[in-house]
Protein backbone atom coordinates (compact mmCIF):
# COMPACT_ATOMS: atom_id res chain seq x y z
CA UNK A 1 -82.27 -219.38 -38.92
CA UNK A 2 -80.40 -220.56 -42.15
CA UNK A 3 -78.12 -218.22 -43.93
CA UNK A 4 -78.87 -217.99 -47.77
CA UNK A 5 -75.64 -218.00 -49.82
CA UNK A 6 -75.57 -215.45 -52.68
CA UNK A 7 -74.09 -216.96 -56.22
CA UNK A 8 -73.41 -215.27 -58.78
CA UNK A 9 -75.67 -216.42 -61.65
CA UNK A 10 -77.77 -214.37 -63.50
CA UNK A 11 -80.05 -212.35 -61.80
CA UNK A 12 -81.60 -214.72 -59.24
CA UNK A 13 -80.90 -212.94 -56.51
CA UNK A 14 -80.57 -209.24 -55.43
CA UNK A 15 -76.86 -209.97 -53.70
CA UNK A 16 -75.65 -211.14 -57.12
CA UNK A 17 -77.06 -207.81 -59.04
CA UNK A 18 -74.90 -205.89 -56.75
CA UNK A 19 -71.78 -207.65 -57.10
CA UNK A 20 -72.13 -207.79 -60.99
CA UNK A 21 -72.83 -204.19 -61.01
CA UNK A 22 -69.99 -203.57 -59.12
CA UNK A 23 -67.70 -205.15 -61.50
CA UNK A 24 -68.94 -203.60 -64.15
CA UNK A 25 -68.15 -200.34 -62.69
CA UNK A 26 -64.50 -201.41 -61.41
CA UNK A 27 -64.09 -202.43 -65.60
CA UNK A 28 -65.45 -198.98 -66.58
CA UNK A 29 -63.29 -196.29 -64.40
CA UNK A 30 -59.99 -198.83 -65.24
CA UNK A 31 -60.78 -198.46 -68.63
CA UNK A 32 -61.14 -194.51 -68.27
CA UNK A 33 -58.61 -194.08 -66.57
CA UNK A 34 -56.04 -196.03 -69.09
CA UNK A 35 -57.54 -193.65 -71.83
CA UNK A 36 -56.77 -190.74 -69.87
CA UNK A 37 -53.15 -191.62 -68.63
CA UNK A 38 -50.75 -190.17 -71.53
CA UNK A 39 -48.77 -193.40 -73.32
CA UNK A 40 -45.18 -193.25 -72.83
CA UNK A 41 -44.05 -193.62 -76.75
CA UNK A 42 -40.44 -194.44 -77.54
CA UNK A 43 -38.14 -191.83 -79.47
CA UNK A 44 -37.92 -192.61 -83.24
CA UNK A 45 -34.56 -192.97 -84.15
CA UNK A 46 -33.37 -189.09 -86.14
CA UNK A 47 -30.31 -188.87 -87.62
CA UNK A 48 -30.59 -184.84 -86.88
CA UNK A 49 -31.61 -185.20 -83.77
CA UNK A 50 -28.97 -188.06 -83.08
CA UNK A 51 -26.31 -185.72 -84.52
CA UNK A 52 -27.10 -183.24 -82.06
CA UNK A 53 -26.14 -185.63 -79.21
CA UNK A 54 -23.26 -187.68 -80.55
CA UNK A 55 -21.40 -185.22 -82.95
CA UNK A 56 -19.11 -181.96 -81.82
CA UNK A 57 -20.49 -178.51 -82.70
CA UNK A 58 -19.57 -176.89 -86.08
CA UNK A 59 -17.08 -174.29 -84.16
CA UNK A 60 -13.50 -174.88 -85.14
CA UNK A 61 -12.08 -175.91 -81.93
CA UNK A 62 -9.20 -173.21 -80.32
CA UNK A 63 -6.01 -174.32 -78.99
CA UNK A 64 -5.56 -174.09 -75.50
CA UNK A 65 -2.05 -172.15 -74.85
CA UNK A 66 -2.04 -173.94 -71.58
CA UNK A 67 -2.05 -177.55 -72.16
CA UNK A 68 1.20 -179.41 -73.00
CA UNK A 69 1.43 -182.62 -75.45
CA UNK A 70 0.37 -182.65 -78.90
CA UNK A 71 -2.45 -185.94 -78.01
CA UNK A 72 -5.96 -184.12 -78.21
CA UNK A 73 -8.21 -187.29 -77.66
CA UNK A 74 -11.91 -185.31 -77.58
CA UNK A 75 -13.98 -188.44 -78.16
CA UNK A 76 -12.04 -190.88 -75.86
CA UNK A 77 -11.34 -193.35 -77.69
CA UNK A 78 -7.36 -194.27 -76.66
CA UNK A 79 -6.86 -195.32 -73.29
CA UNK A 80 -4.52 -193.08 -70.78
CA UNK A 81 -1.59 -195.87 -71.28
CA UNK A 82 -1.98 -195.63 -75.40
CA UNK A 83 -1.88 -191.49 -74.79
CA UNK A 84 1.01 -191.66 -73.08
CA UNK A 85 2.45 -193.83 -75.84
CA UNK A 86 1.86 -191.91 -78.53
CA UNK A 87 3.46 -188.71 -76.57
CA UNK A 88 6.44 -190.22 -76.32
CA UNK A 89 6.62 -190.30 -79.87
CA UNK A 90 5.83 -186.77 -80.18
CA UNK A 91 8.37 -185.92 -78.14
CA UNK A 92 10.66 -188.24 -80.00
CA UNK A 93 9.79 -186.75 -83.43
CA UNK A 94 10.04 -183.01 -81.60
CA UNK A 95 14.03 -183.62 -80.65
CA UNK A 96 14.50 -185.07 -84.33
CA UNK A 97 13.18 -181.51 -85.46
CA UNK A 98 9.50 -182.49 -86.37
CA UNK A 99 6.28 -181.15 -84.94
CA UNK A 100 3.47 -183.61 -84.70
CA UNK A 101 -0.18 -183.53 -83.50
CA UNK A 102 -2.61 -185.85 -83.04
CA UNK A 103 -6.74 -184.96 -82.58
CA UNK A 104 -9.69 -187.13 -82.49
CA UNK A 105 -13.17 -185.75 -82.82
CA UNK A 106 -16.56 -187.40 -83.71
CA UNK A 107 -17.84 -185.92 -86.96
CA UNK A 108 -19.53 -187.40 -90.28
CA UNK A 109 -17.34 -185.11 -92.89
CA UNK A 110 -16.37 -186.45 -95.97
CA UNK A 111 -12.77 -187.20 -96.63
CA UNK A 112 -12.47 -183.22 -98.61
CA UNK A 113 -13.57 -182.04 -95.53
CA UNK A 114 -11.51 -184.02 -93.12
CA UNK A 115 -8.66 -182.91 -95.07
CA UNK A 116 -9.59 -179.12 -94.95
CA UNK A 117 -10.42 -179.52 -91.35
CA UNK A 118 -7.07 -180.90 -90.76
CA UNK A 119 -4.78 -178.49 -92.40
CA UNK A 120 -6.96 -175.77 -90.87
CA UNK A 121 -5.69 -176.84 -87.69
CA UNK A 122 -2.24 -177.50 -88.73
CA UNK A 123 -1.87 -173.94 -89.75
CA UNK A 124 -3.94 -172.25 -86.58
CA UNK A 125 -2.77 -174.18 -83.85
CA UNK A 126 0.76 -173.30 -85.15
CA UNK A 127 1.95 -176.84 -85.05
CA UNK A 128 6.12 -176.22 -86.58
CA UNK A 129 9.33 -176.49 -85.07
CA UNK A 130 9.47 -173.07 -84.92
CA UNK A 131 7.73 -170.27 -86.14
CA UNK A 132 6.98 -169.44 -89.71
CA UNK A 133 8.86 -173.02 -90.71
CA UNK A 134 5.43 -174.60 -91.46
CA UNK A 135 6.62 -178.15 -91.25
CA UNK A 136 4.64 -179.85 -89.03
CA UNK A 137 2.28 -183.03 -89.39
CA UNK A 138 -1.48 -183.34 -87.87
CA UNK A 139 -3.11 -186.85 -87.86
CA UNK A 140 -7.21 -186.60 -87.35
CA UNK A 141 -9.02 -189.44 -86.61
CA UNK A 142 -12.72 -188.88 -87.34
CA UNK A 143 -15.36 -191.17 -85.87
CA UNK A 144 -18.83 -191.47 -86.36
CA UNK A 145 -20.76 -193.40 -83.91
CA UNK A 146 -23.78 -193.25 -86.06
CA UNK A 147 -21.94 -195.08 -89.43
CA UNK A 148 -18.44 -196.60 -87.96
CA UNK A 149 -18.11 -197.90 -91.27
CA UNK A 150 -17.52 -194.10 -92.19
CA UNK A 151 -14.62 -193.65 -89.45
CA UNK A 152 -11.83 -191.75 -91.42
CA UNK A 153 -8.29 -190.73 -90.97
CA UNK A 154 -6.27 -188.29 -92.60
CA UNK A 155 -2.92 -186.83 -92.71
CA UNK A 156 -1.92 -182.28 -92.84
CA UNK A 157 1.43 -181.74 -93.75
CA UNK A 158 2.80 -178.27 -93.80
CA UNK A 159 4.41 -177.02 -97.20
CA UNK A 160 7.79 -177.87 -96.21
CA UNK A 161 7.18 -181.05 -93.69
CA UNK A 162 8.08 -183.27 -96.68
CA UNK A 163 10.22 -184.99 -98.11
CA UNK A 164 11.77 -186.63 -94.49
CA UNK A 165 14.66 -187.89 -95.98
CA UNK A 166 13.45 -190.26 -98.58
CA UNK A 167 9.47 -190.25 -97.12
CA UNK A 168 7.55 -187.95 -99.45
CA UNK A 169 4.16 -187.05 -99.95
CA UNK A 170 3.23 -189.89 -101.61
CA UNK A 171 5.43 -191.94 -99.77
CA UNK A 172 3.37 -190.94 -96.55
CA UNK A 173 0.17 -191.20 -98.73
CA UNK A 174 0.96 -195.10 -99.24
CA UNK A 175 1.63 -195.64 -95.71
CA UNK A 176 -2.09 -193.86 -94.51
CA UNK A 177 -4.02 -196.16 -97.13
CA UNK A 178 -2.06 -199.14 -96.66
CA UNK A 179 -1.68 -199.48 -92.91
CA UNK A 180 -3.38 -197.04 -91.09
CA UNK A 181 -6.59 -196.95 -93.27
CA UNK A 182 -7.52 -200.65 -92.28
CA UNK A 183 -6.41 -200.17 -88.84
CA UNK A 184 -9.44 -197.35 -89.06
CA UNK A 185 -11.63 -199.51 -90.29
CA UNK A 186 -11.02 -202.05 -87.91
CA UNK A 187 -11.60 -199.71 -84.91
CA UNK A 188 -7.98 -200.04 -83.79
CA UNK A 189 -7.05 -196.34 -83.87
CA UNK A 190 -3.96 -196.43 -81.39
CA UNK A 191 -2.72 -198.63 -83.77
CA UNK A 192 -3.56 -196.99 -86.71
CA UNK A 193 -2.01 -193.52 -85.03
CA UNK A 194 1.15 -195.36 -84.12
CA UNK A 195 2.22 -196.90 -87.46
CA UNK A 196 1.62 -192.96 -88.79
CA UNK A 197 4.12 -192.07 -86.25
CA UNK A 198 6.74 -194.24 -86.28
CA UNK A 199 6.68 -195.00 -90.14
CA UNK A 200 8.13 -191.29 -90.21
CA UNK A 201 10.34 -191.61 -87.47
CA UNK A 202 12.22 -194.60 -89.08
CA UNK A 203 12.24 -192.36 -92.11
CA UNK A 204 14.49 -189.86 -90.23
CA UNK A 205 16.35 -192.32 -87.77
CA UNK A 206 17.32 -194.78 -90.11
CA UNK A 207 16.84 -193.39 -93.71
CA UNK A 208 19.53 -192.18 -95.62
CA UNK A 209 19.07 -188.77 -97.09
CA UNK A 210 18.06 -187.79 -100.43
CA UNK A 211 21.63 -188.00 -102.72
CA UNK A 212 22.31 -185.18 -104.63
CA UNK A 213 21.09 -184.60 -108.43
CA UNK A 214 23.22 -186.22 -110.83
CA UNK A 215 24.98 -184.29 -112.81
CA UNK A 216 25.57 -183.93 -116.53
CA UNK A 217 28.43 -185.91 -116.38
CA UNK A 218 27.27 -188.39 -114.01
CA UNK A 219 23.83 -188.63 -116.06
CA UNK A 220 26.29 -189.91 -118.94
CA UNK A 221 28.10 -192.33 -117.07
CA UNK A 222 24.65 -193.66 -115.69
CA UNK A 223 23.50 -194.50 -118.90
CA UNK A 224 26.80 -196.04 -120.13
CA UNK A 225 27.25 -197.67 -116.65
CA UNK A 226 23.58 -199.43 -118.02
CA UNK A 227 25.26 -200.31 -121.40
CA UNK A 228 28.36 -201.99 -119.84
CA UNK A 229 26.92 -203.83 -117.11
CA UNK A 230 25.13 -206.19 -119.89
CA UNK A 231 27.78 -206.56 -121.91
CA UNK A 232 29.77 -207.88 -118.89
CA UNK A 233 27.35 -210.10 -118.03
CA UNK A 234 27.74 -211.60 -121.46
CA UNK A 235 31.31 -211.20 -121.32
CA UNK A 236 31.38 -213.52 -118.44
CA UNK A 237 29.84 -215.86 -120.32
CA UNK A 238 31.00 -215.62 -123.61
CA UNK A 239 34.68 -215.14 -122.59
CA UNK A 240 34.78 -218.17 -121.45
CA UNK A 241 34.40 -220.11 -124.66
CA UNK A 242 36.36 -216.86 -126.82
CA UNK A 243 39.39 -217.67 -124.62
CA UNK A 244 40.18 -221.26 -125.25
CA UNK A 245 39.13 -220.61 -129.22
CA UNK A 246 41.50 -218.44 -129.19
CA UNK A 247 44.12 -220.00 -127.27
CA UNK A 248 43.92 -223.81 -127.65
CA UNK A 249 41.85 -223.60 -130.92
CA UNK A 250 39.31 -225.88 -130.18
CA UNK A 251 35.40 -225.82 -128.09
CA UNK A 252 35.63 -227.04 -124.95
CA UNK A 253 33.98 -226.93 -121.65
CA UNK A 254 37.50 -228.06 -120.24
CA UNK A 255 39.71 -225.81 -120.86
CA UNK A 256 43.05 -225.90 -119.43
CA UNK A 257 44.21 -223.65 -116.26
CA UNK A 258 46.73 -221.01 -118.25
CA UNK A 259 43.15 -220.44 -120.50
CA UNK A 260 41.21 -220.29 -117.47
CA UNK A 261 43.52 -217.68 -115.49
CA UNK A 262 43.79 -215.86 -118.92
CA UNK A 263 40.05 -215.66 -118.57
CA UNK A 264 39.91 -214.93 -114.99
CA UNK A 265 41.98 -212.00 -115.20
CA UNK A 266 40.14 -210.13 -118.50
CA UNK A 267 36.57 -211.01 -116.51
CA UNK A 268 38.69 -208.93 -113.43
CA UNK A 269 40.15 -206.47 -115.04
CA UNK A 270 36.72 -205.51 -117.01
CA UNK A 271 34.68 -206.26 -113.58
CA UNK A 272 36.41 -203.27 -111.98
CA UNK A 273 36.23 -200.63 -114.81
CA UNK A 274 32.24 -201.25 -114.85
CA UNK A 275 32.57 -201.01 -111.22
CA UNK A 276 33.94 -197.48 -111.03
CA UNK A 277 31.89 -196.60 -113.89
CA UNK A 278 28.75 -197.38 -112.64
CA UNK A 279 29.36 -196.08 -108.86
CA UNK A 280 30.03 -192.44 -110.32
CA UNK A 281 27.04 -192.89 -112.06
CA UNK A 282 25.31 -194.15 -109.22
CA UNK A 283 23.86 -197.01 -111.23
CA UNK A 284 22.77 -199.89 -109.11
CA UNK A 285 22.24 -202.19 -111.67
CA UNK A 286 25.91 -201.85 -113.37
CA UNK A 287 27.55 -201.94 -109.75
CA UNK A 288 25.37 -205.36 -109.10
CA UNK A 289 27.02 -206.65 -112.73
CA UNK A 290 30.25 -205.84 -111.75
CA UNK A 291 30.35 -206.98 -108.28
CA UNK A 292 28.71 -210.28 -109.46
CA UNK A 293 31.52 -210.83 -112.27
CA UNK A 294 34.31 -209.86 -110.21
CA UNK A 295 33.10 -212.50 -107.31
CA UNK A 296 33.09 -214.96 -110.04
CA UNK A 297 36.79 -214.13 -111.37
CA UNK A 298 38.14 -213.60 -108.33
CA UNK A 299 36.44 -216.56 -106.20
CA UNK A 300 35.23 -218.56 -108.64
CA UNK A 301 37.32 -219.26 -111.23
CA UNK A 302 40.45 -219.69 -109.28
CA UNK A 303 38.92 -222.59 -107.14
CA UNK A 304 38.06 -224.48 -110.51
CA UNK A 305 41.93 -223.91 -111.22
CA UNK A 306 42.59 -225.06 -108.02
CA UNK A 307 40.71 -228.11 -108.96
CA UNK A 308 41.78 -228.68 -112.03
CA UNK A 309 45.55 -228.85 -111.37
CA UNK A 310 44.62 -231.37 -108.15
CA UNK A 311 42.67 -233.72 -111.26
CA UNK A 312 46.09 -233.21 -113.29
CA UNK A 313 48.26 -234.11 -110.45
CA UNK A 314 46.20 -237.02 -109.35
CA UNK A 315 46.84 -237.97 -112.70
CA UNK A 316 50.58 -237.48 -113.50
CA UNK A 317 51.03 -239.64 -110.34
CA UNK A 318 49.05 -242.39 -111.39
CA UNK A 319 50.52 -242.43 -114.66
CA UNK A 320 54.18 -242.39 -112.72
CA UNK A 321 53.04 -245.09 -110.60
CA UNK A 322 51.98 -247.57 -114.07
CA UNK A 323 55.37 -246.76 -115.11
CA UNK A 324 57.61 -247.23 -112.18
CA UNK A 325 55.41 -250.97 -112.32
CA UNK A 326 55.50 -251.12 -115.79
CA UNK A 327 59.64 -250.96 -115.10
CA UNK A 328 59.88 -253.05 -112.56
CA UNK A 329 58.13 -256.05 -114.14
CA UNK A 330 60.05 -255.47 -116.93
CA UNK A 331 63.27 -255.46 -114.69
CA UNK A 332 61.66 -258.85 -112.99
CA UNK A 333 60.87 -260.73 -116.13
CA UNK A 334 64.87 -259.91 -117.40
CA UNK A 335 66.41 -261.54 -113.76
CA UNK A 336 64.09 -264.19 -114.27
């Protein structure tokens, strides 16, 4: 008996109803069941619903009486090697008699705020060389991970941390906007930290102190020490032509040695008073006058001496040469 084959077209045959009917009802649950499966939507991005995941809570952080080192990384952000680093700089600064602390949190304050969060930890987490002195120095590093263009850092001094020598506030202000505020922005905050450290450290290692106030006296000589350094440097220069007017009567650029030593010693002489004037009066620019003349009549002028009577020396022998020749042809031409 043959075997009819069922095709699919239409409805020409019973078989092919079924099958098409069957589909149909495959399509239809699928489709239901797609409706009724909840979709799977992705979180808009919130900045206060970020904030609650990335930033630290609004409670001011307590010291822990515990831990030892002044490096409080909270956010992670300097590796174990770069902690230990910047501990041993602490502990540096903390023999030299400074008290340093450096904490790192993730927060979006403004810079006011930073600042008030910063000496609010200087002054309740204690951090002086020893009680009451108030004299220590917190760096914060703020990040944001939402806006790192918005990554901050900012300096607490206590009232009487500064001056370090010759570091004062502004001093220390120049060095946080100038190179540690673009190692910030760059995302290199070891760096940044470490040029904050060691900036003051090389202000008490290497620094001389602050001098003493002048006093009235010195204040005078300061200002006269001002007045006499530029008339020396004129002197220098108008001595020299005064001296051999003076001397030989006449303007010349080639004057003889006596005028020059004349000269020499007067420039000397003058060069030293200045001198002693202007270092009482701690005036740099009247010490640089006199030092500068004295070189010059001391080191100077002699060698053109020196010079001058080798020319003149040179000379008398040629001219005694001529003559002996001058003779002996003479002598010659008579025996002849």
């Amino acid at each position: 008996m043959a075997v009819r084959t069922a095709t699919i077209r239409g409805v020409e045959s019973p078989v092919a109803d079924a099958l098409a009917w069957a589909l149909m009802v495959g399509a239809m649950l699928l489709i239901g069941i797609g409706l009724m499966t909840p979709a799977v939507a992705s979180p808009a991005p919130s900045w206060p619903e970020s904030r609650a995941v990335f930033l630290q809570p609004d409670e001011f952080p307590e010291r822990n009486p515990n831990r030892a080192g002044g490096v409080y990384d909270t956010v992670d952000i300097l590796t174990t090697a770069q902690e230990k680093s910047i501990q041993t700089d602490i502990d540096r600064a903390s023999r030299l008699g400074i008290e340093m602390l450096v904490y790192t949190r993730m927060s979006d304050d403004s810079a006011a705020e930073s600042q008030d969060f910063a000496d609010r930890l200087n002054a309740e987490w204690a951090v002086e060389s020893t009680d009451g002195a108030n004299d220590g120095l917190v760096y914060l590093v703020s990040v944001n991970p939402m806006e790192p263009e918005t990554n901050s850092m900012v300096i607490a001094a206590g009232d009487a941390a500064l001056p370090i020598r010759q570091l004062d506030q502004a001093g220390l202000q120049r060095i946080l906007e100038t190179e540690m505020a673009p190692e910030v922005a760059d995302g290199e905050f070891n760096s940044a930290i470490q040029f904050g450290l060691r900036r003051v450290l090389n202000a008490v290692e290497y620094s001389p102190p602050n001098p003493e106030p002048l006093s009235s006296l010195q204040q005078s000589l300061h200002k006269t020490a001002t007045i006499l350094g530029t008339a020396l440097l004129q002197l220098a220069v108008l001595g020299f032509f005064v001296v051999t007017i003076v001397r030989e009567r006449r303007l010349t650029v080639s004057p003889t040695s006596r005028s020059l030593g004349i000269y020499a010693v007067g420039l000397a002489v003058a060069s030293i008073v200045v001198g002693i004037v202007a270092i009482v009066g701690r005036n740099a620019f009247g010490s640089l006058a006199a030092l500068a003349t004295l070189i010059i009549a001391t080191c100077f002028i002699p060698l053109l001496i020196g010079f001058m009577n080798k020319r003149e020396v040179r000379r008398d022998s040629v001219h005694v040469r001529r003559r002996v020749a001058s003779r002996t042809h003479a002598i010659g031409t008579v025996d002849g």
